[in-house]
N, C-alpha and C. Protein backbone atom coordinates (compact mmCIF):
# COMPACT_ATOMS: atom_id res chain seq x y z
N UNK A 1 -11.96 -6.30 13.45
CA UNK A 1 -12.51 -6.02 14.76
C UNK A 1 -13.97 -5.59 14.59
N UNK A 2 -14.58 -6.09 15.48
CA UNK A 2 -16.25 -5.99 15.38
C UNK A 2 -16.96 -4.75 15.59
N UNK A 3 -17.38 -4.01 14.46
CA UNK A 3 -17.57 -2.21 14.45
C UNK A 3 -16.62 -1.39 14.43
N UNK A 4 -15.37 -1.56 14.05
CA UNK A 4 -14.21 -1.01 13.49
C UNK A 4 -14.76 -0.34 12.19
N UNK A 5 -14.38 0.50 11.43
CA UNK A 5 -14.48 0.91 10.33
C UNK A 5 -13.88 0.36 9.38
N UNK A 6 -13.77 -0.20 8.46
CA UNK A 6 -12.74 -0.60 7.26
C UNK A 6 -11.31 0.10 7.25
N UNK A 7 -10.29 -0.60 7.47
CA UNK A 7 -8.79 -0.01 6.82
C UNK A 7 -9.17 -0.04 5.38
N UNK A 8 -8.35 1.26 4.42
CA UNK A 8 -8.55 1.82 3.64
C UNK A 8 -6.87 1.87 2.43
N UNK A 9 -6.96 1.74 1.66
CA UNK A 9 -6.31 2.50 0.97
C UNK A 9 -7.05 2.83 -0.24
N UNK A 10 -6.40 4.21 -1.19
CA UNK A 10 -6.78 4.79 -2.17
C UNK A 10 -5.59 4.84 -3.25
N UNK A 11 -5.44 4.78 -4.30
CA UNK A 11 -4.68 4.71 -5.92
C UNK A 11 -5.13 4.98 -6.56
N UNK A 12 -3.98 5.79 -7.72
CA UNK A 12 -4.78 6.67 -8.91
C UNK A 12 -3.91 5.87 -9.96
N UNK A 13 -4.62 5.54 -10.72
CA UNK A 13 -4.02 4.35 -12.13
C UNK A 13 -3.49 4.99 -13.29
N UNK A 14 -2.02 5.98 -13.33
CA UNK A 14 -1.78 6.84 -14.82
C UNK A 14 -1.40 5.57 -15.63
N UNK A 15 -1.43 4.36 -15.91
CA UNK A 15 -1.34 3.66 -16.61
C UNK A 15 -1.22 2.44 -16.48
N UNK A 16 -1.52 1.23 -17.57
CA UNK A 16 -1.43 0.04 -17.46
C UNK A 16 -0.26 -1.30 -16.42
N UNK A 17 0.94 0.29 -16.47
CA UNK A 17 2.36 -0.38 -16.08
C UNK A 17 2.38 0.70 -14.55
N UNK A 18 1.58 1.24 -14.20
CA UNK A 18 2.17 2.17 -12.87
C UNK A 18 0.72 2.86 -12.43
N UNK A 19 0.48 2.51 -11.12
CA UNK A 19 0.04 3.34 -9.99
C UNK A 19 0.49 4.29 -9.05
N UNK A 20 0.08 5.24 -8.01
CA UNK A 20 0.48 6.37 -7.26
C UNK A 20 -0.64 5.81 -5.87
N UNK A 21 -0.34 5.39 -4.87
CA UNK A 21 -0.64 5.11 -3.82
C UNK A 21 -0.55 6.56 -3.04
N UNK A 22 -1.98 7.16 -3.13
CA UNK A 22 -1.80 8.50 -2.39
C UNK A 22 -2.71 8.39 -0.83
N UNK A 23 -3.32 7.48 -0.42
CA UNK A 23 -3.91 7.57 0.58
C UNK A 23 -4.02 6.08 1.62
N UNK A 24 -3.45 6.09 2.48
CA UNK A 24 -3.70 4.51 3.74
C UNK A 24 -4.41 5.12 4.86
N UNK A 25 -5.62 4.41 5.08
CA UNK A 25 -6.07 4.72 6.50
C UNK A 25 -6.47 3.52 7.13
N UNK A 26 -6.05 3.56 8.55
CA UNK A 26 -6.28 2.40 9.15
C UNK A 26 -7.12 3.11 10.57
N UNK A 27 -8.04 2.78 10.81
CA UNK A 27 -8.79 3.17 12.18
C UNK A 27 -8.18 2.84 13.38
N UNK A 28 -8.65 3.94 14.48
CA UNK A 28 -7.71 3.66 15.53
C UNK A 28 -7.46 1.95 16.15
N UNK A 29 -9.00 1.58 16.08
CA UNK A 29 -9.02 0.07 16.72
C UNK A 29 -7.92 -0.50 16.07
N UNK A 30 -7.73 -0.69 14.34
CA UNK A 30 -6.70 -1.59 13.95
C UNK A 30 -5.23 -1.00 14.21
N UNK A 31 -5.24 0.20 14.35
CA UNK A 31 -3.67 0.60 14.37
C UNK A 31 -2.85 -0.36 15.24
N UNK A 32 -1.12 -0.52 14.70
CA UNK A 32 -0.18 -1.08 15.64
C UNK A 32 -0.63 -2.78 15.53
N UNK A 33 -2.06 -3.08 14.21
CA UNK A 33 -1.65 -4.97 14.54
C UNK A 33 -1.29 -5.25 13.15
N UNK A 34 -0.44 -3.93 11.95
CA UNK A 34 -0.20 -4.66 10.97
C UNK A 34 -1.36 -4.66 10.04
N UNK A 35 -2.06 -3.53 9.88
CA UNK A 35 -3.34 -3.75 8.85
C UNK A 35 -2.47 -2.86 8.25
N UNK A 36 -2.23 -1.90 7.99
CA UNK A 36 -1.25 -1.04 6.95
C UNK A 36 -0.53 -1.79 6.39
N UNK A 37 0.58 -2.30 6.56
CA UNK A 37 1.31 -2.97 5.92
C UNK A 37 0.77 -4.29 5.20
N UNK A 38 -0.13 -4.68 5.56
CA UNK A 38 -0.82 -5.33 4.75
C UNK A 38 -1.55 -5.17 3.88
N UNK A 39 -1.98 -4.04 4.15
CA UNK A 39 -2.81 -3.05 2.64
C UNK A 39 -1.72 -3.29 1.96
N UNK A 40 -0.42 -2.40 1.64
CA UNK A 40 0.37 -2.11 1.11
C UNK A 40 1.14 -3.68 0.49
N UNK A 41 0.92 -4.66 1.19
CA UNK A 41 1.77 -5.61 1.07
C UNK A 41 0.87 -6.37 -0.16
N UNK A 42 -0.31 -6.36 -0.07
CA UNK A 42 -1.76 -6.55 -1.08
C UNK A 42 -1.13 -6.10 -2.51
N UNK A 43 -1.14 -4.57 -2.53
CA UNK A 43 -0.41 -4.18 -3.83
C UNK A 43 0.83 -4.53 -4.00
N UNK A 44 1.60 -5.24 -3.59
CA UNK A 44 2.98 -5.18 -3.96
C UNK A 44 2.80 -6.38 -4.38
N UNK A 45 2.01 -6.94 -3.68
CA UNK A 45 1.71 -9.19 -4.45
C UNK A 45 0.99 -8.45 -5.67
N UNK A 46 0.01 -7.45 -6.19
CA UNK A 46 -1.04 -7.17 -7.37
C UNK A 46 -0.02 -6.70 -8.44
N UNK A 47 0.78 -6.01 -7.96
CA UNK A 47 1.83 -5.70 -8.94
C UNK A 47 2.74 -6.59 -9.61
N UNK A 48 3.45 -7.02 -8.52
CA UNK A 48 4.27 -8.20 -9.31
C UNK A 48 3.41 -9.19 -10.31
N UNK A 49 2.13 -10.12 -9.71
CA UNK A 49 1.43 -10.51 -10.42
C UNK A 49 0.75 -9.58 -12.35
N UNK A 50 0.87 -8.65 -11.55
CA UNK A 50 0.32 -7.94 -12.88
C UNK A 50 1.15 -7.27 -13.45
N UNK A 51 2.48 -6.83 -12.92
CA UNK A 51 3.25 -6.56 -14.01
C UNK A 51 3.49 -4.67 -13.84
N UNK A 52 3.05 -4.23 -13.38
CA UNK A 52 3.23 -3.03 -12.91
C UNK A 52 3.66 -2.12 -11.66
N UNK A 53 4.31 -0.82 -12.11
CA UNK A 53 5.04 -0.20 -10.79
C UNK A 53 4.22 0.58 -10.21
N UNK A 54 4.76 0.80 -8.76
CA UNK A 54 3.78 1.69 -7.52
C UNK A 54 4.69 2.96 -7.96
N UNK A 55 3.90 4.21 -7.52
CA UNK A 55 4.94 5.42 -7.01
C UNK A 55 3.88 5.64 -5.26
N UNK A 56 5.06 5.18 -4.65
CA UNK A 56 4.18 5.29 -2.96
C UNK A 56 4.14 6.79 -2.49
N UNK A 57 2.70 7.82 -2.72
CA UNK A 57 2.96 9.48 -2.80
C UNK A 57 2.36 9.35 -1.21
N UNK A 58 1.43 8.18 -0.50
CA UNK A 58 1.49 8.42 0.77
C UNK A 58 1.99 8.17 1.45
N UNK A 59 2.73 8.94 2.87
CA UNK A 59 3.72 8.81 3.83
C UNK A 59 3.65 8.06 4.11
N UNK A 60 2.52 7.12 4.83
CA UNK A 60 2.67 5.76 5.38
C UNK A 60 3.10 4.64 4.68
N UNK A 61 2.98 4.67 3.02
CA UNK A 61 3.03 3.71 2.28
C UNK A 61 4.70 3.67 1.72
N UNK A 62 4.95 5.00 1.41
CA UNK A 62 6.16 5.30 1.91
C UNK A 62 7.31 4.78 2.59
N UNK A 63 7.09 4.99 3.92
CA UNK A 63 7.63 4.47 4.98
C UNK A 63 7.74 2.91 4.75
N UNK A 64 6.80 2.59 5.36
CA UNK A 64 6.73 1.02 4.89
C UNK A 64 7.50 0.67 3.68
N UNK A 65 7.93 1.11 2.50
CA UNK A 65 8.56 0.86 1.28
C UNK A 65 9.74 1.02 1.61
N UNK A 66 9.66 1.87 2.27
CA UNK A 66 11.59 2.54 3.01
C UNK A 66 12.16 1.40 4.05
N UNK A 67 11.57 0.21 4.72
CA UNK A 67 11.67 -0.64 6.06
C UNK A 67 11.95 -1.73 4.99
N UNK A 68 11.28 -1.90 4.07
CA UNK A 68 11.03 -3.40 3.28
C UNK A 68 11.31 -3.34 1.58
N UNK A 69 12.97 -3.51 1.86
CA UNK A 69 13.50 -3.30 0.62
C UNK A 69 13.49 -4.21 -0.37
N UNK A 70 12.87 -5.53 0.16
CA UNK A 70 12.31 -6.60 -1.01
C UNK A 70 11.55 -6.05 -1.78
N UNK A 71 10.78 -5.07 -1.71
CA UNK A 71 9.95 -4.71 -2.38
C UNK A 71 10.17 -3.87 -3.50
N UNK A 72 11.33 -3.53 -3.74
CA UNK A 72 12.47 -2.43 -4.52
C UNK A 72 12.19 -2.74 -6.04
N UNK A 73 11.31 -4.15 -6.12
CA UNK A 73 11.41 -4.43 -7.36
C UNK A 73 10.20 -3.87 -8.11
N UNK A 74 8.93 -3.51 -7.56
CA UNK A 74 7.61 -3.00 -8.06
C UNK A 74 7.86 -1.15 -7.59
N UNK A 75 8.64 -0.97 -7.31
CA UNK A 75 8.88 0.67 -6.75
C UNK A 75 9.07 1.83 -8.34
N UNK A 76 8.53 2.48 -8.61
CA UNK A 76 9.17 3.39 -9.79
C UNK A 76 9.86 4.79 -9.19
């Protein structure tokens, strides 16, 4: 959306095989069209591709992990 701020997420890398997803922000303009879950959905394609597990420490990312149990397979 045109002058929206960037949707956001933040990860802290304790190793080659596992990340900690501690921060999603999505601005009010994008909220409710699916930019969160698409952050989140980003890392879950980076993982599988690369071979490493999430620990989801933010609520939103969380949640979303809790709705979409395909994803059970990159989860630590």
């Amino acid at each position: 959306m045109d002058g929206a701020p960037p949707a956001k997420m933040t990860y802290s890398r304790l190793s080659a095989a596992m990340i900690i997803i501690d921060h999603t922000e999505v601005p009010d303009a994008l909220r409710g069209k699916g930019v969160g879950k698409a952050l989140v959905a980003r890392v879950v394609e980076d993982a599988r591709r690369d071979g490493f597990k999430i620990v989801p420490l933010c609520p939103f990312a969380k949640s979303v992990f809790q709705k979409t149990p395909e994803w059970a397979d990159v989860l630590r």
